[in-house]
N, C-alpha and C. Protein backbone atom coordinates (compact mmCIF):
# COMPACT_ATOMS: atom_id res chain seq x y z
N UNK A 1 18.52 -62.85 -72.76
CA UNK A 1 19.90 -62.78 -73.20
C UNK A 1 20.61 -61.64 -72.48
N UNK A 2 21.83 -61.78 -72.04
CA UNK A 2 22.68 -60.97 -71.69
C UNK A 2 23.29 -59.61 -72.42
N UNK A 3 22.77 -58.24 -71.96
CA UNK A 3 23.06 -56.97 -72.81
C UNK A 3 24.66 -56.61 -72.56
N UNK A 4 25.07 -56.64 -71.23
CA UNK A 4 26.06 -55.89 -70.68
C UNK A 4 27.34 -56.57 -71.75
N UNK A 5 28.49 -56.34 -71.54
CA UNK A 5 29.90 -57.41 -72.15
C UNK A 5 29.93 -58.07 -70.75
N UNK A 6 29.88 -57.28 -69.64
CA UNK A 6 29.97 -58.09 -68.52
C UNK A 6 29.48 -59.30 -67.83
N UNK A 7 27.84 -59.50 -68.53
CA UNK A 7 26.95 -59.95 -68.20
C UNK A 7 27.15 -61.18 -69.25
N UNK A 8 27.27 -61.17 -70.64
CA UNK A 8 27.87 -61.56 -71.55
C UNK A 8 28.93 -62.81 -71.21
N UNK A 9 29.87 -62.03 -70.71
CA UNK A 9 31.12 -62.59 -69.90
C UNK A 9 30.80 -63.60 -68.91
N UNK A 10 30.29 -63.00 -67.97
CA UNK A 10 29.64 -64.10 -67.31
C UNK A 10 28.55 -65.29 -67.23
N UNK A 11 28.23 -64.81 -68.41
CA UNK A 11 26.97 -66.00 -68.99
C UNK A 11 27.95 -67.01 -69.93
N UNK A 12 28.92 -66.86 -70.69
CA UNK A 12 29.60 -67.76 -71.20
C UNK A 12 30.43 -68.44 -70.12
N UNK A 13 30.94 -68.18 -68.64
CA UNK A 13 31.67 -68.60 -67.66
C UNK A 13 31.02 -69.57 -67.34
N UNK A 14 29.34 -69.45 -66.96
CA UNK A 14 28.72 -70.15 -66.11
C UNK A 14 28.33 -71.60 -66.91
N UNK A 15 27.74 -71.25 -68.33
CA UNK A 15 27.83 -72.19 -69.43
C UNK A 15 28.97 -73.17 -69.22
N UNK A 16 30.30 -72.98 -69.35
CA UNK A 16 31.80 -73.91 -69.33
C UNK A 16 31.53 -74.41 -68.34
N UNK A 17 31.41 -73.73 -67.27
CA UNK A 17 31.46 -74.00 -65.75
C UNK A 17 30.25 -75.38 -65.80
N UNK A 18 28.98 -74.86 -65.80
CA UNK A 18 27.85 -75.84 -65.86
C UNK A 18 28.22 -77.35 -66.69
N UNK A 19 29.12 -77.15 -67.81
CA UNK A 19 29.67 -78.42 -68.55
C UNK A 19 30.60 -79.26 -67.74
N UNK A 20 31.59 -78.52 -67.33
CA UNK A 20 32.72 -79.01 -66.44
C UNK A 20 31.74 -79.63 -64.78
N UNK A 21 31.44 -79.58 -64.71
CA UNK A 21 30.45 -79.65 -63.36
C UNK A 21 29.19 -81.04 -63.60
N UNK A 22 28.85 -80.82 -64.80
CA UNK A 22 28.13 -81.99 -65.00
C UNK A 22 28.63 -83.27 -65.59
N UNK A 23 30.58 -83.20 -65.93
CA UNK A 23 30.84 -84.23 -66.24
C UNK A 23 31.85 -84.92 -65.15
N UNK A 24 32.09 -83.80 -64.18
CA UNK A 24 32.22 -84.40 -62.87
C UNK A 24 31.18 -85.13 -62.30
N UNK A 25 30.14 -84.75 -61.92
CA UNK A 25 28.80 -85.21 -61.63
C UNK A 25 28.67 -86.97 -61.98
N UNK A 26 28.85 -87.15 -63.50
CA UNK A 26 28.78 -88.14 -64.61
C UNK A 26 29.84 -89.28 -63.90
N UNK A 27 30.72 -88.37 -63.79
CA UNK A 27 31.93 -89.56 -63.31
C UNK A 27 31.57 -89.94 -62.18
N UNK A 28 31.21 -89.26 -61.42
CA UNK A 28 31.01 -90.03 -59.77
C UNK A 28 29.86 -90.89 -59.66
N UNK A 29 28.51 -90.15 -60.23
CA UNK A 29 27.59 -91.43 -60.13
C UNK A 29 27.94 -92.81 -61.19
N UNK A 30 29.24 -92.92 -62.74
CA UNK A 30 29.30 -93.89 -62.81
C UNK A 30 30.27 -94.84 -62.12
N UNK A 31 31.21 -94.02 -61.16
CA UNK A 31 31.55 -94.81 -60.02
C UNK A 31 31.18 -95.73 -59.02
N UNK A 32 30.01 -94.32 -58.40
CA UNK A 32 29.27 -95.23 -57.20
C UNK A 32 28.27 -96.98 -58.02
N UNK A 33 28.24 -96.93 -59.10
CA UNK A 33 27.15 -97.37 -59.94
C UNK A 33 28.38 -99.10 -59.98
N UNK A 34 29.61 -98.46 -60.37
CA UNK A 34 30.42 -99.62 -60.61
C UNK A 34 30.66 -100.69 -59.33
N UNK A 35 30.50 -99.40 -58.07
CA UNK A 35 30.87 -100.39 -56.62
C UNK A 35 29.59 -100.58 -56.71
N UNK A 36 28.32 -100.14 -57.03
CA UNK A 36 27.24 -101.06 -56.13
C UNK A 36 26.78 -102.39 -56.94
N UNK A 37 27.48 -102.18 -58.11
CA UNK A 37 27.30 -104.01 -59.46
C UNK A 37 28.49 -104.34 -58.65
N UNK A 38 29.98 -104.09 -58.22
CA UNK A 38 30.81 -105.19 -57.49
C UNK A 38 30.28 -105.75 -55.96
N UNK A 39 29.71 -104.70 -55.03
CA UNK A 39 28.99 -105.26 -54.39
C UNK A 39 27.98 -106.29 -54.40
N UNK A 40 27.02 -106.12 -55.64
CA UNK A 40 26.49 -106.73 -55.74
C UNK A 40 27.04 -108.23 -56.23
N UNK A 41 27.91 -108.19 -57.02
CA UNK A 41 28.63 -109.51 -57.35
C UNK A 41 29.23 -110.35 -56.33
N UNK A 42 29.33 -109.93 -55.31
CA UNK A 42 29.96 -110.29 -53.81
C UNK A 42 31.52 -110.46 -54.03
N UNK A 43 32.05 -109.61 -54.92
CA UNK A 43 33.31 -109.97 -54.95
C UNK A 43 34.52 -108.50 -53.61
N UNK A 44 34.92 -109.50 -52.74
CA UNK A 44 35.20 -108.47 -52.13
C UNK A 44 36.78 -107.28 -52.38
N UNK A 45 37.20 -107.89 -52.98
CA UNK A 45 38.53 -107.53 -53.77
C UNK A 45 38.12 -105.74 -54.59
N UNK A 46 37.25 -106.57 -55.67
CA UNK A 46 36.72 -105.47 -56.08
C UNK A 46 36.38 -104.71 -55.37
N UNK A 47 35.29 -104.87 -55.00
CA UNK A 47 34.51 -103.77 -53.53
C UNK A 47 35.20 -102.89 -53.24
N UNK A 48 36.68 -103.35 -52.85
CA UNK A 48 37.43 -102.39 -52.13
C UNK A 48 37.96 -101.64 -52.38
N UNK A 49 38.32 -102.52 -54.39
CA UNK A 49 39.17 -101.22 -54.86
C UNK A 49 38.32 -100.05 -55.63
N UNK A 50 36.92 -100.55 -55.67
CA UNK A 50 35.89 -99.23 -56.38
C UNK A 50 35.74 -98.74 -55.14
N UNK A 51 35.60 -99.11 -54.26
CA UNK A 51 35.23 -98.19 -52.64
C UNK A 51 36.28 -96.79 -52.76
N UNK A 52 37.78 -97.23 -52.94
CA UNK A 52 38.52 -96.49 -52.79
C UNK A 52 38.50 -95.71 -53.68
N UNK A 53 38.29 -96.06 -55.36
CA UNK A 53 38.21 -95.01 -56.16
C UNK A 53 36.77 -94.26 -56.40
N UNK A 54 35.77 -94.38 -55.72
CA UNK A 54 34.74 -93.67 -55.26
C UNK A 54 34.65 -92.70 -54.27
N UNK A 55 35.93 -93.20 -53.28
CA UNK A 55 36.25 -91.77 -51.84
C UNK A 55 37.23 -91.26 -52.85
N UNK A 56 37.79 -91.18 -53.55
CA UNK A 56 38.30 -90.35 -54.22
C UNK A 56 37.69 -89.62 -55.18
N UNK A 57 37.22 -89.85 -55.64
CA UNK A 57 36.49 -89.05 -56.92
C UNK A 57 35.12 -88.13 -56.14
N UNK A 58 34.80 -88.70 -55.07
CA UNK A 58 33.43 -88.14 -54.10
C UNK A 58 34.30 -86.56 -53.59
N UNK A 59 36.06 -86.63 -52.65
CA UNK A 59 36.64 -85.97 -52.57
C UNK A 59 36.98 -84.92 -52.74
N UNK A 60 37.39 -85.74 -54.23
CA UNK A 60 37.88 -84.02 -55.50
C UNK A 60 36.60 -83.37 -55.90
N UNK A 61 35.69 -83.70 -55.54
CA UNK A 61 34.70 -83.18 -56.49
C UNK A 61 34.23 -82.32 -54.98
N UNK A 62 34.61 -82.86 -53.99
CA UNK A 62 33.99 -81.58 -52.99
C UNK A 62 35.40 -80.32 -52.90
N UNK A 63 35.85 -80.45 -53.33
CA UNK A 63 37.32 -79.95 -53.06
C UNK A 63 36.98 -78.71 -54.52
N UNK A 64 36.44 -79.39 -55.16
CA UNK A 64 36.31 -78.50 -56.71
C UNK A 64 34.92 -77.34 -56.48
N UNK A 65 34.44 -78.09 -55.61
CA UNK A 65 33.21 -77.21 -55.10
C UNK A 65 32.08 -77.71 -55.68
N UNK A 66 31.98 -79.20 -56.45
CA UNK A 66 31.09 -79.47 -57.47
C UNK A 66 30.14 -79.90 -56.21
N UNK A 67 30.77 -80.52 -55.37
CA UNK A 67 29.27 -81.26 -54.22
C UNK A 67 29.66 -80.82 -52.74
N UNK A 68 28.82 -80.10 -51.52
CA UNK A 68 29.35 -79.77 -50.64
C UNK A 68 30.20 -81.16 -49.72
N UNK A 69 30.87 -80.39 -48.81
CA UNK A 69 31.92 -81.63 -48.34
C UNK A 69 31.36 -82.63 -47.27
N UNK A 70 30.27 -81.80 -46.80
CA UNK A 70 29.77 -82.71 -45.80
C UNK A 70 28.47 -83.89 -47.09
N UNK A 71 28.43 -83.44 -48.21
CA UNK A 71 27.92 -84.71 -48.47
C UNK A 71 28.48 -86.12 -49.36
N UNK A 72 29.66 -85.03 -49.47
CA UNK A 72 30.57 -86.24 -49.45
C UNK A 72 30.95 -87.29 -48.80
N UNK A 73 30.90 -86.64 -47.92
CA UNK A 73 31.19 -87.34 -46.43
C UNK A 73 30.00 -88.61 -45.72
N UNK A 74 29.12 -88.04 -46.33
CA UNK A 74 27.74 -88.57 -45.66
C UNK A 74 27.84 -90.38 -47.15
N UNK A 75 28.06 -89.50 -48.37
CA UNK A 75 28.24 -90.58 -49.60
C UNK A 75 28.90 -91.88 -49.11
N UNK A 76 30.45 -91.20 -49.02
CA UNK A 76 31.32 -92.56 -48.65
C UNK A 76 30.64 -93.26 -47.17
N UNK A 77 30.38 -92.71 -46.28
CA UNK A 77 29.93 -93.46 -45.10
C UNK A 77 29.23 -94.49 -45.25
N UNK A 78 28.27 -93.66 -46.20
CA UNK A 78 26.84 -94.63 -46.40
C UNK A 78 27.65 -96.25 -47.34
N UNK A 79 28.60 -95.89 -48.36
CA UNK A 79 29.30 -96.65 -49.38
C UNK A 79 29.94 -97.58 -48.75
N UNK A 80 30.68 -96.73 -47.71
CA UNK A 80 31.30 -97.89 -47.04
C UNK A 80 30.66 -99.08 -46.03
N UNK A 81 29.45 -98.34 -45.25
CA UNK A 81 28.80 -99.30 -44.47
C UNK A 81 27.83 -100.06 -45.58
N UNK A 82 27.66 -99.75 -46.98
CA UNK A 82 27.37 -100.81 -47.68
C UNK A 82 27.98 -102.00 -48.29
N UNK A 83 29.33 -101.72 -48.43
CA UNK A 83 30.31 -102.56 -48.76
C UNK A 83 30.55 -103.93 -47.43
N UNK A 84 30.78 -103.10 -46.33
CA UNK A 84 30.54 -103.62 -45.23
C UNK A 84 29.80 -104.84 -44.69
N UNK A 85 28.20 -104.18 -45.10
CA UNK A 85 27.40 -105.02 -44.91
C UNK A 85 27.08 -106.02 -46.19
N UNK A 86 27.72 -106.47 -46.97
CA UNK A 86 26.79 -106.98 -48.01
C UNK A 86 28.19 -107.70 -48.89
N UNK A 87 29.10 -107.77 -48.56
CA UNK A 87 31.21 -108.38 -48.85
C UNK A 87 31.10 -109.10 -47.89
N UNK A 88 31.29 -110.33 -48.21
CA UNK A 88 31.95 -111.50 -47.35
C UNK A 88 33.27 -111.77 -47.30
N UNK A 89 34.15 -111.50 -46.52
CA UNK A 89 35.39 -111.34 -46.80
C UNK A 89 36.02 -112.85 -47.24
């Protein structure tokens, strides 16, 4: 346990912080989760519009500092060349 007020202070920050961070987390993998059941449904409509709200939410969350940016980056690539391969237009 934390003695200092400072230490204190910062152990209740990291706590909020750790909450806020894991329900970002929550949201994005049930994103990616929603495009890979529309993918899987072969519907390509859908596909495109969870694709898009998956580079967004992948985005903010590197922007927030929750996931670094280059693996964001690496996420959607991979998302998109799955959509890609597996949508019949």
């Amino acid at each position: 346990m934390p003695n200092s007020a400072s230490s204190k202070k910062r152990h209740r920050q990291s706590v909020d912080r750790r909450a806020h961070n894991r329900g970002i987390k929550s949201a994005l993998k049930t994103q990616i989760r929603k495009l890979k059941e529309a993918v899987e449904s072969g519907d390509a409509k859908t596909s495109s519009e969870e694709l898009k709200a998956a580079a967004k939410k992948l985005d903010q969350a590197a922007s927030k500092g929750v996931i670094h940016k280059n693996t964001s980056s690496r996420l959607k690539s991979r998302l998109s060349a799955h959509v890609k391969a597996n949508v019949k237009k």
